[in-house]
N, C-alpha and C. Protein backbone atom coordinates (compact mmCIF):
# COMPACT_ATOMS: atom_id res chain seq x y z
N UNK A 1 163.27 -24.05 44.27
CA UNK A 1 164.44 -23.19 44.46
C UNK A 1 164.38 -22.07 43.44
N UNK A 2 164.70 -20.64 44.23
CA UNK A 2 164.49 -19.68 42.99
C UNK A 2 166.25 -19.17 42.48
N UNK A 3 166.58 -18.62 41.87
CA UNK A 3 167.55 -18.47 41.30
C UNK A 3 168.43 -19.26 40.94
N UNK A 4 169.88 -19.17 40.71
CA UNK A 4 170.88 -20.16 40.05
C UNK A 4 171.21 -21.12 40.76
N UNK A 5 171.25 -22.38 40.37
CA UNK A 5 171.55 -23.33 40.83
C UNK A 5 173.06 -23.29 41.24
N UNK A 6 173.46 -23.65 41.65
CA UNK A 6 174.67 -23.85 42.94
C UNK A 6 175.01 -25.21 42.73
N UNK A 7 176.74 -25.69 41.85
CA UNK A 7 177.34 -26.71 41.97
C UNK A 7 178.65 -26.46 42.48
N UNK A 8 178.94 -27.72 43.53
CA UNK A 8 179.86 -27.19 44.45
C UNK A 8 180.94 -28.31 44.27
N UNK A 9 182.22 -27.80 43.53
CA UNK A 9 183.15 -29.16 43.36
C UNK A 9 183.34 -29.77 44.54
N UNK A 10 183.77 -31.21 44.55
CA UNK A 10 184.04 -31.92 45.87
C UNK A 10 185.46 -31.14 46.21
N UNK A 11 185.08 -31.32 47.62
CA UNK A 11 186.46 -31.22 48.43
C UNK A 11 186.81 -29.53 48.64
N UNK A 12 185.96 -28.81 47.94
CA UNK A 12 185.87 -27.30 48.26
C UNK A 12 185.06 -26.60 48.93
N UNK A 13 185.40 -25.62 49.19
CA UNK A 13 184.06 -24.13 50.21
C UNK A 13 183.90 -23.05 49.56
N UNK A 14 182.86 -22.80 49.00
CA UNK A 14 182.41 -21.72 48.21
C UNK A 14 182.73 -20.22 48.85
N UNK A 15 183.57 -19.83 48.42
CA UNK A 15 183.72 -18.32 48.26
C UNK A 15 182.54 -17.28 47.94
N UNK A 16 182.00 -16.71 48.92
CA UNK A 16 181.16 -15.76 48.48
C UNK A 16 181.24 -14.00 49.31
N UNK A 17 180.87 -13.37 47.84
CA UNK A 17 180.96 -11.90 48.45
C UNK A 17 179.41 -11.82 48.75
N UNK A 18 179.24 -11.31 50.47
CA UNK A 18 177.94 -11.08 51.07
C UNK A 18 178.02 -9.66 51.01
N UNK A 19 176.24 -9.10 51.02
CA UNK A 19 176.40 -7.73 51.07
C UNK A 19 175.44 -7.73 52.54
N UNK A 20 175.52 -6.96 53.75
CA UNK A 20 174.84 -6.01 54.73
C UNK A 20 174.24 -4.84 54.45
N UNK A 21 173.04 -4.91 54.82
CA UNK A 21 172.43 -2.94 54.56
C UNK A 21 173.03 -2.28 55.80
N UNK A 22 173.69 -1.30 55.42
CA UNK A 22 174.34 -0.19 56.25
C UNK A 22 173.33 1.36 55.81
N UNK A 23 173.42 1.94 56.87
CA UNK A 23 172.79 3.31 57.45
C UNK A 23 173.72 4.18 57.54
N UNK A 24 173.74 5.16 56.95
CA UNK A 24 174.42 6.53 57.26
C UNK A 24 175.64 6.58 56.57
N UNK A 25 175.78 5.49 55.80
CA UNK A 25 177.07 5.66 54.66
C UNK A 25 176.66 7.00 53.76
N UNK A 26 177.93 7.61 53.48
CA UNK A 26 177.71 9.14 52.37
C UNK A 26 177.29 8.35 51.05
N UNK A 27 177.82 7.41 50.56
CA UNK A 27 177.79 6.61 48.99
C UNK A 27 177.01 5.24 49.05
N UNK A 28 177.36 4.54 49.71
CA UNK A 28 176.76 3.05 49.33
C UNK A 28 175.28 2.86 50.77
N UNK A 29 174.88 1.81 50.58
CA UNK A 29 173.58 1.52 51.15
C UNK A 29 173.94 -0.11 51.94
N UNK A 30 175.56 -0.68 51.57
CA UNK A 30 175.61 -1.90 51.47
C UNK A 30 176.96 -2.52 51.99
N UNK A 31 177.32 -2.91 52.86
CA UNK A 31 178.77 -3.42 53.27
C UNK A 31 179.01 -4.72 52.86
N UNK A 32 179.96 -4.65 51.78
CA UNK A 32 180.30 -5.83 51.08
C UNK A 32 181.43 -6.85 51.88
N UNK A 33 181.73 -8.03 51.96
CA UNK A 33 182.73 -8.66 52.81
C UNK A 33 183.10 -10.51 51.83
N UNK A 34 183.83 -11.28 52.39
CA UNK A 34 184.21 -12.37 52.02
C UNK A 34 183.45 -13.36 52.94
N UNK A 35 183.04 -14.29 53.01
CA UNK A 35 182.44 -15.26 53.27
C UNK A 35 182.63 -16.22 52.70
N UNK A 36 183.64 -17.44 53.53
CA UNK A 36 183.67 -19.19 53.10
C UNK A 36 182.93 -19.70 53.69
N UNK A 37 182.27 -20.65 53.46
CA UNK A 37 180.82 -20.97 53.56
C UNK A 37 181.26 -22.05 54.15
N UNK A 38 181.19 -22.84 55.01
CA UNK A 38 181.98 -24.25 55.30
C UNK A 38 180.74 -24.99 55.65
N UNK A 39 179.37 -24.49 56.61
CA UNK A 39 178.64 -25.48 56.79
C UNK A 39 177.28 -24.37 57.22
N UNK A 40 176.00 -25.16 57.47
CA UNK A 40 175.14 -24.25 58.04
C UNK A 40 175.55 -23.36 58.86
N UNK A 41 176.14 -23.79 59.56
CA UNK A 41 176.71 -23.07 61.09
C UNK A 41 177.61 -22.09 61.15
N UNK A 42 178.42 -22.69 60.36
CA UNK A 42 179.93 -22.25 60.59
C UNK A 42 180.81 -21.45 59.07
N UNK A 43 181.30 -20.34 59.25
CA UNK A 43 181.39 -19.65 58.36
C UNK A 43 183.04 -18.68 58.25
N UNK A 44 183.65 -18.08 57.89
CA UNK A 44 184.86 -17.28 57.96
C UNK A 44 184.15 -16.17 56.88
N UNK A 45 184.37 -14.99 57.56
CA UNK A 45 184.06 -13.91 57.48
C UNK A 45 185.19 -13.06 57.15
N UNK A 46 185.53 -12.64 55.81
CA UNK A 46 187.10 -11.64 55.64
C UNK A 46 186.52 -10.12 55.54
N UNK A 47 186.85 -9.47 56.22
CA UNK A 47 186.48 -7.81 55.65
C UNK A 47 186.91 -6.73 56.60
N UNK A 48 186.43 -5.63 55.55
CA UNK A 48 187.11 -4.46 56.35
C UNK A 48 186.58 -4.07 57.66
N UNK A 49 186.57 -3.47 58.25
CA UNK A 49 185.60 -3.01 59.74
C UNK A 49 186.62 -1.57 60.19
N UNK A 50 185.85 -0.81 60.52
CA UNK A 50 185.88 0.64 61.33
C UNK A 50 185.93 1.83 60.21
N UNK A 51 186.52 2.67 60.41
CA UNK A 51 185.91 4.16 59.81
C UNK A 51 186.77 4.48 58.46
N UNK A 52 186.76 5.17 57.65
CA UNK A 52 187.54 5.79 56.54
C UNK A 52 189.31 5.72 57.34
N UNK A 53 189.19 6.44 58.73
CA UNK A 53 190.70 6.60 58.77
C UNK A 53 191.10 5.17 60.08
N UNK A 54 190.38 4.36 60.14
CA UNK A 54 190.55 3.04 61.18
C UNK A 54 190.53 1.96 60.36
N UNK A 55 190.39 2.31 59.33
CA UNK A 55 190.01 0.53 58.34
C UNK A 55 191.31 -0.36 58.71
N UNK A 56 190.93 -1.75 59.11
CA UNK A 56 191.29 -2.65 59.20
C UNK A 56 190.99 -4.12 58.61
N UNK A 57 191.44 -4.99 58.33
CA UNK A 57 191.58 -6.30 57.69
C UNK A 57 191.37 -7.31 58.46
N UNK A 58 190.00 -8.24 59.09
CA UNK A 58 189.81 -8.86 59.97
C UNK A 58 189.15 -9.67 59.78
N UNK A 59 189.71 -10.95 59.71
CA UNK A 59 188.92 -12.37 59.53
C UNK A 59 188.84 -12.88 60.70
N UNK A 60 187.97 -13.78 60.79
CA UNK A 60 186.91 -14.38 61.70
C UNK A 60 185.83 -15.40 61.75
N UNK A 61 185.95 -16.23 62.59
CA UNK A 61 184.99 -17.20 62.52
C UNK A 61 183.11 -16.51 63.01
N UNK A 62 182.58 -16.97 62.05
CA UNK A 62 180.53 -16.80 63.27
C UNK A 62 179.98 -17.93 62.90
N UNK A 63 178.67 -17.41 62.91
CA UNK A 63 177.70 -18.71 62.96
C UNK A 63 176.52 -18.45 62.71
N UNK A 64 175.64 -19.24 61.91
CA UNK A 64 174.59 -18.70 61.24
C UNK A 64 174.48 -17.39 60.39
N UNK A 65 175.39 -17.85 58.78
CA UNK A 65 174.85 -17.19 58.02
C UNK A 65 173.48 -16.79 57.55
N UNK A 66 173.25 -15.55 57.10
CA UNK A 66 171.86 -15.33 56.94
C UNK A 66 170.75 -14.68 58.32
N UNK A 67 171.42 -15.10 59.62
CA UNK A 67 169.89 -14.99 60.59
C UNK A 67 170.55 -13.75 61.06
N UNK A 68 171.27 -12.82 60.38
CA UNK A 68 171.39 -11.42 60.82
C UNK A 68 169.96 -10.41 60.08
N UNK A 69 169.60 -9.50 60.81
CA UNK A 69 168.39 -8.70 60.03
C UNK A 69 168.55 -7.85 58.59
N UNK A 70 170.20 -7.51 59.00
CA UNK A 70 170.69 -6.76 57.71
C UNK A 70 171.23 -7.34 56.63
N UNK A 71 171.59 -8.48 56.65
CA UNK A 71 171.92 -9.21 55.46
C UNK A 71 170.84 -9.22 54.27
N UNK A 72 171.89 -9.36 52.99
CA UNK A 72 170.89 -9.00 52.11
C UNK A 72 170.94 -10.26 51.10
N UNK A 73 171.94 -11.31 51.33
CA UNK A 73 172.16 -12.07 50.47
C UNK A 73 173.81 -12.25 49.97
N UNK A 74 174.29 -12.41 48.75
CA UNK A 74 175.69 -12.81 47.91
C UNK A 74 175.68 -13.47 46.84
N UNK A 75 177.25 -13.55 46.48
CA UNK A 75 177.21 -14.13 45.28
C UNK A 75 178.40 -14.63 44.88
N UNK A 76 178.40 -16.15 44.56
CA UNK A 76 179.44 -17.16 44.49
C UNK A 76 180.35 -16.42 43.82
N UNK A 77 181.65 -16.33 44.03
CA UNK A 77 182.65 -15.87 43.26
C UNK A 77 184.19 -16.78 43.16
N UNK A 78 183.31 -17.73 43.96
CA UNK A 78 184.93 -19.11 43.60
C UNK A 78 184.68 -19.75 44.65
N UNK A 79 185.84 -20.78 45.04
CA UNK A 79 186.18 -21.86 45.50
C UNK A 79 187.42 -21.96 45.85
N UNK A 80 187.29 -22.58 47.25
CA UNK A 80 188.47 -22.27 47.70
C UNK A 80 189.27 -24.35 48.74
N UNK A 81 190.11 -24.63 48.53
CA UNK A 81 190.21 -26.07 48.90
C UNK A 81 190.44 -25.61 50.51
N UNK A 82 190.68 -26.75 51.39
CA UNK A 82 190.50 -26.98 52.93
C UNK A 82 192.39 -26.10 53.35
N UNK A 83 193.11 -26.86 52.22
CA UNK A 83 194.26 -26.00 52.94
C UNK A 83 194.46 -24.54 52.95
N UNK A 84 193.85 -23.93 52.28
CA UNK A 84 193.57 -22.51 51.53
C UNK A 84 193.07 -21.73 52.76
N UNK A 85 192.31 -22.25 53.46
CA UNK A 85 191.42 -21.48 54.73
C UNK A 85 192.13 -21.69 56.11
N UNK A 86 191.14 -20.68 57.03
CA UNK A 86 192.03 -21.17 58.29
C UNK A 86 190.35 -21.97 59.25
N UNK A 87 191.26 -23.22 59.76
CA UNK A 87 190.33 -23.82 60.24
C UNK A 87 189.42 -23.29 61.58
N UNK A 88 188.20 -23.22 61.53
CA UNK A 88 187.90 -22.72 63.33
C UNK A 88 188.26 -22.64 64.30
N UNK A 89 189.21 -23.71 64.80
CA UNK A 89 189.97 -23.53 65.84
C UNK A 89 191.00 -22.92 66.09
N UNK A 90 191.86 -22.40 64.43
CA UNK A 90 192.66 -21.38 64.82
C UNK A 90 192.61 -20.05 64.56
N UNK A 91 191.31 -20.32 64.49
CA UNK A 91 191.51 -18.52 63.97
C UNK A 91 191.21 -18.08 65.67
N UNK A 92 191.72 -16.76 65.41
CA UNK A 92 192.27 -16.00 67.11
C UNK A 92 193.13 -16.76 68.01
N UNK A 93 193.84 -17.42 67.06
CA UNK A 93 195.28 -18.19 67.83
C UNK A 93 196.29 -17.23 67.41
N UNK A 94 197.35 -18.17 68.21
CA UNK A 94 198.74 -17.36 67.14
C UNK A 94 199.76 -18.86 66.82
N UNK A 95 198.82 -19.02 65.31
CA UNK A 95 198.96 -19.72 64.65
C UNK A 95 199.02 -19.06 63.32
N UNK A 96 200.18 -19.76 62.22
CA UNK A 96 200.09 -19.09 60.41
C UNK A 96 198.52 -18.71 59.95
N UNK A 97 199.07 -17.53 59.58
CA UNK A 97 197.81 -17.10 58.44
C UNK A 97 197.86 -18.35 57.32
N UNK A 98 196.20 -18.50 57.26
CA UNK A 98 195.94 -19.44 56.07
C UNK A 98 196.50 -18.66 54.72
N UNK A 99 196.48 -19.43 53.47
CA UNK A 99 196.91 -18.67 52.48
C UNK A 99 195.99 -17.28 52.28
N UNK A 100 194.69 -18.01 52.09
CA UNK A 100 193.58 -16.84 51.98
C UNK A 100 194.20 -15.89 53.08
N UNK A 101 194.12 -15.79 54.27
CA UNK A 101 194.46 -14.65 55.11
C UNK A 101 195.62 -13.56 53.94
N UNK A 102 196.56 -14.61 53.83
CA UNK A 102 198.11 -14.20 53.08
C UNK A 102 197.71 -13.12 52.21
N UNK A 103 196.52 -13.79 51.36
CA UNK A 103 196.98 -12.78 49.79
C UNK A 103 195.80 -11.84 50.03
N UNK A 104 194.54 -12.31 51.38
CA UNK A 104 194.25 -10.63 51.59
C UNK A 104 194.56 -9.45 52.28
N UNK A 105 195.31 -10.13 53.38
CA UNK A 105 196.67 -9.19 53.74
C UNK A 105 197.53 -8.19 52.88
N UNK A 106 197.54 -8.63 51.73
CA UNK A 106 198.51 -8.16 50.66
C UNK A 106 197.72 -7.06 49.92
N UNK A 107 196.33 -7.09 50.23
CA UNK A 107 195.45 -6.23 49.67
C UNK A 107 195.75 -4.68 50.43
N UNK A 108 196.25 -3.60 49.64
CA UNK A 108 196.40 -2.05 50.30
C UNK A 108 194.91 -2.17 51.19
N UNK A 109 195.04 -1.58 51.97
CA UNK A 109 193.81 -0.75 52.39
C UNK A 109 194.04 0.94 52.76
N UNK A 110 193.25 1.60 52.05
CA UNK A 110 193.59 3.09 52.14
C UNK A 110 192.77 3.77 53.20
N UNK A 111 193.63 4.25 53.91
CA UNK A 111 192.83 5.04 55.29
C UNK A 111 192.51 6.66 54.67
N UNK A 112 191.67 6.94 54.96
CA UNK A 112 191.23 8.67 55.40
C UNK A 112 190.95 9.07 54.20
N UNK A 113 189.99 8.27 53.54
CA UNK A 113 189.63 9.25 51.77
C UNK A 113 187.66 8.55 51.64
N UNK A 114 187.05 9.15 52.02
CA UNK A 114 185.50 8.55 51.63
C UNK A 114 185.54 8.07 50.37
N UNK A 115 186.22 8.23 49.28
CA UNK A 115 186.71 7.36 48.12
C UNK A 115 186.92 5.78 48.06
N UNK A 116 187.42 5.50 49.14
CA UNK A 116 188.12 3.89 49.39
C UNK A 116 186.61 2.98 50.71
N UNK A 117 186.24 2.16 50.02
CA UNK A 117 185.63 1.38 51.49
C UNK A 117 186.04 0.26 51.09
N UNK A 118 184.64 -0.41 52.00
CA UNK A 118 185.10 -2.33 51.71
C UNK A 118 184.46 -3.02 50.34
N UNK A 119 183.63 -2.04 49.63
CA UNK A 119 183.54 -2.46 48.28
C UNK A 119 184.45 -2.33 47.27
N UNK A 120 185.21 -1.44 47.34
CA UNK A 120 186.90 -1.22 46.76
C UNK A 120 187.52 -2.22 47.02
N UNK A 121 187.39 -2.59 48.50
CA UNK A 121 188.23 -3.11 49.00
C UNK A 121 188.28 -4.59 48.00
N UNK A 122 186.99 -5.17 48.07
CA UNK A 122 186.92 -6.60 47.79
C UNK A 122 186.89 -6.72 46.10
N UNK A 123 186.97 -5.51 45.63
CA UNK A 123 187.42 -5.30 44.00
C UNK A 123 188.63 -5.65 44.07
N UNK A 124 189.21 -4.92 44.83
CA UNK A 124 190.68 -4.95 44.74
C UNK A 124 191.01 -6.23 44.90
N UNK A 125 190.83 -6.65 46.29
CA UNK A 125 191.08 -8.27 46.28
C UNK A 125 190.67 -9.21 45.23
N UNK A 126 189.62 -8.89 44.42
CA UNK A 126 189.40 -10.03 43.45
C UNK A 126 190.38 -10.12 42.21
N UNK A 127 191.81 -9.04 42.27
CA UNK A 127 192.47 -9.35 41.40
C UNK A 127 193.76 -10.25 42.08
N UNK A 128 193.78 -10.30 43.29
CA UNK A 128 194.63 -11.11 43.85
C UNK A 128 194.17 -12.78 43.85
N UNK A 129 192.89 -12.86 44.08
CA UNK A 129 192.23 -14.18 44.41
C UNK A 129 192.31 -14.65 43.24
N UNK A 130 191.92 -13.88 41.90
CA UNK A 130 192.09 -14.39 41.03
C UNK A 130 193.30 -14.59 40.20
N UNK A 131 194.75 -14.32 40.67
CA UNK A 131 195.96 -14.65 40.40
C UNK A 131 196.29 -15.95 40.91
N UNK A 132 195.97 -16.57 42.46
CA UNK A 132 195.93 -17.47 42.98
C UNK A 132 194.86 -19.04 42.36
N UNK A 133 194.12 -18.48 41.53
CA UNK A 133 192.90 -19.24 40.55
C UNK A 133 191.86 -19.80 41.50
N UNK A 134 191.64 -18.39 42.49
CA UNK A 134 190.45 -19.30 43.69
C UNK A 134 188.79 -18.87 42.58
N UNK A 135 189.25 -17.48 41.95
CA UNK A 135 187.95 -17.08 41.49
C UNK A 135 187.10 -17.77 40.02
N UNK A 136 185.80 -17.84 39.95
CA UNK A 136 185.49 -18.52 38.91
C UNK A 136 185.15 -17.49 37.53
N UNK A 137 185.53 -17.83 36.79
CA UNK A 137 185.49 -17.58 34.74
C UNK A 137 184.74 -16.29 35.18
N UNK A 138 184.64 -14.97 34.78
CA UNK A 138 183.90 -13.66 34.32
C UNK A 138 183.58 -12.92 35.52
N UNK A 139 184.08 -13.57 37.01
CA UNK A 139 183.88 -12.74 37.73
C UNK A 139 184.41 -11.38 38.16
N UNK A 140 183.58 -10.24 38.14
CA UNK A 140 184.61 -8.77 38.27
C UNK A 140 183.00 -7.82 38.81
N UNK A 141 183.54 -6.48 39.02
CA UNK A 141 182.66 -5.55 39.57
C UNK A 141 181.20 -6.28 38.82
N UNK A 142 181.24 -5.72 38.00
CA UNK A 142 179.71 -5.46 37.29
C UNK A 142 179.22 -6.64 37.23
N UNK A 143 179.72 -7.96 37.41
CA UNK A 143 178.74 -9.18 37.57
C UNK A 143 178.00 -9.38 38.96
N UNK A 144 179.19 -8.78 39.91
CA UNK A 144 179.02 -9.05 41.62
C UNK A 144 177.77 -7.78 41.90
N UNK A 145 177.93 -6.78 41.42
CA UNK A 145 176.61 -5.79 41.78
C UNK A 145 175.80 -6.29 40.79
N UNK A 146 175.81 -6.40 39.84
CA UNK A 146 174.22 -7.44 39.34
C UNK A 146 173.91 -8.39 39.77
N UNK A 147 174.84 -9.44 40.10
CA UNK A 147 174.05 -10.78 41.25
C UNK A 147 173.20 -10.16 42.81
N UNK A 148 174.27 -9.18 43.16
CA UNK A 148 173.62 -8.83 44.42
C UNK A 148 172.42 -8.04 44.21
N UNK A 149 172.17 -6.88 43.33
CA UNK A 149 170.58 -6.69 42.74
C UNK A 149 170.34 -7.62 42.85
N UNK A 150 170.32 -8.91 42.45
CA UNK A 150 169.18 -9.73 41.97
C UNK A 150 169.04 -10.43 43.37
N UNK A 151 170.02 -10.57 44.01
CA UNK A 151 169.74 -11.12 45.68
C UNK A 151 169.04 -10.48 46.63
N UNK A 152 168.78 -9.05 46.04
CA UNK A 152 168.02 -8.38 47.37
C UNK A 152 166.99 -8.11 46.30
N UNK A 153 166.48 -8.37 45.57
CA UNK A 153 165.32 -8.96 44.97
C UNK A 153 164.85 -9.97 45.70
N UNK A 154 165.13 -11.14 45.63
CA UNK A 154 164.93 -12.23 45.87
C UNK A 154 164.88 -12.34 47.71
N UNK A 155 165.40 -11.78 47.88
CA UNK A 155 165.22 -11.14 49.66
C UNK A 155 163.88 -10.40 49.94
N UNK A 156 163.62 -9.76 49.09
CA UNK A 156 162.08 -8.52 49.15
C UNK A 156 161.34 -9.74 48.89
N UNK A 157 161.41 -10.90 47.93
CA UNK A 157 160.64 -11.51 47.67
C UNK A 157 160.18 -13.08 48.60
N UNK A 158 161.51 -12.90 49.16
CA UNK A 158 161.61 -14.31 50.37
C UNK A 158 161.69 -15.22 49.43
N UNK A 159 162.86 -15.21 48.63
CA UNK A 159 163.01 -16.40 47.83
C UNK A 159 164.09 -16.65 48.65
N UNK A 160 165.12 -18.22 47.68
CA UNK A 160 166.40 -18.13 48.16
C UNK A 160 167.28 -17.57 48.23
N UNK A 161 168.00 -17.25 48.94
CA UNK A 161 169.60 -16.77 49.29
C UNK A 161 170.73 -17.56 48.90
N UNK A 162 171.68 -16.85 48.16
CA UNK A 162 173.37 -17.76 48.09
C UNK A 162 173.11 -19.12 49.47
N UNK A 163 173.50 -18.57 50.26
CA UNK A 163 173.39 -19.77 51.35
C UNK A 163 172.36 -20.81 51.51
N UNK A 164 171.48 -20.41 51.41
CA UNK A 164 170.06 -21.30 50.90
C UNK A 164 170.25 -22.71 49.88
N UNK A 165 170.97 -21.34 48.96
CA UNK A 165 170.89 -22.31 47.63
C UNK A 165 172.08 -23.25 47.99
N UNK A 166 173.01 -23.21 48.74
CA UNK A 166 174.38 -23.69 48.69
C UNK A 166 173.92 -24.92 49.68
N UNK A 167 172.73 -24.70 50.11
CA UNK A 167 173.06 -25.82 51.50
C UNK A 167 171.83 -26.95 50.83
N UNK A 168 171.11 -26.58 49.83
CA UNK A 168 170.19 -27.10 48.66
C UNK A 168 171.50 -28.21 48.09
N UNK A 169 172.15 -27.28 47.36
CA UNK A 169 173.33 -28.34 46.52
C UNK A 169 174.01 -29.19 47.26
N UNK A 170 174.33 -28.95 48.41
CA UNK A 170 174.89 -30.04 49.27
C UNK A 170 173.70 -31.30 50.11
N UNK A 171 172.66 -30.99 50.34
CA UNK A 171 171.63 -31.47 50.55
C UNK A 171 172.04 -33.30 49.94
């Protein structure tokens, strides 16, 4: 296994910010988002989606982290317990927002300024997550873009990935 080892308290789902390579952005190279990691398969996806003046707040269930072409990797930024999330079956119900939904809901999102994207975005949110005590000890900007350097390293290199490593520790 190449990079940091991955310990996962019982009874939790690792919180991780994933980055995507994006094309034709004016500033970044990289679409940052939320990712609870729940199993190989199965995943909740929080982030922004559409243009400077369409941004929206949209969580979602997929499947198979990682086997997208543009993914570049992530990086643990907390833990989150089972009541905290919304389970697969309800998300695209009309059923309560999980808490997580709650306090990223609460996150501004600023329309119509190339200033604001979804890497703002998930700055911003990490001062909410971490009021709630989902995030772990020193996490902030400048640790999350140095882990992710070092993940799309380790991507050029076909080492492990956050998810890799996460499904290693549960192993």
């Amino acid at each position: 296994m190449t990079g940091a080892e991955v310990q996962i308290p019982k009874g939790t789902y690792p919180l991780l910010v994933t980055q995507h390579e994006i094309a034709g952005h004016p500033t970044r190279a990289e679409h940052w988002n939320f990712v609870v990691f729940i199993d190989q398969d199965d995943y909740e996806v929080h982030e922004l989606e559409g243009n400077y003046d369409t941004f929206e707040y949209l969580p979602k269930t997929k499947f198979g982290l990682g086997k997208t072409p543009d993914f570049r990797g992530g990086c643990l930024v907390g833990f989150l317990r089972p009541e905290q999330i919304t389970p697969r079956r309800r998300i695209g119900n009309k059923q309560p927002d999980s808490p997580l939904v709650q306090w990223l809901r609460s996150v501004d999102v600023i329309k119509g300024t190339q200033a604001f994207d979804c890497q703002n975005w998930v700055v911003h949110s990490l001062v909410v997550l971490r009021e709630q005590g989902v995030t772990l000890p020193g996490v902030n900007e400048k640790m999350i873009r140095e882990e992710l350097e070092r993940e799309k390293e380790r991507d050029e290199y076909g080492q492990d990935l956050i998810h890799e490593r996460i499904l290693a520790a549960k192993a």
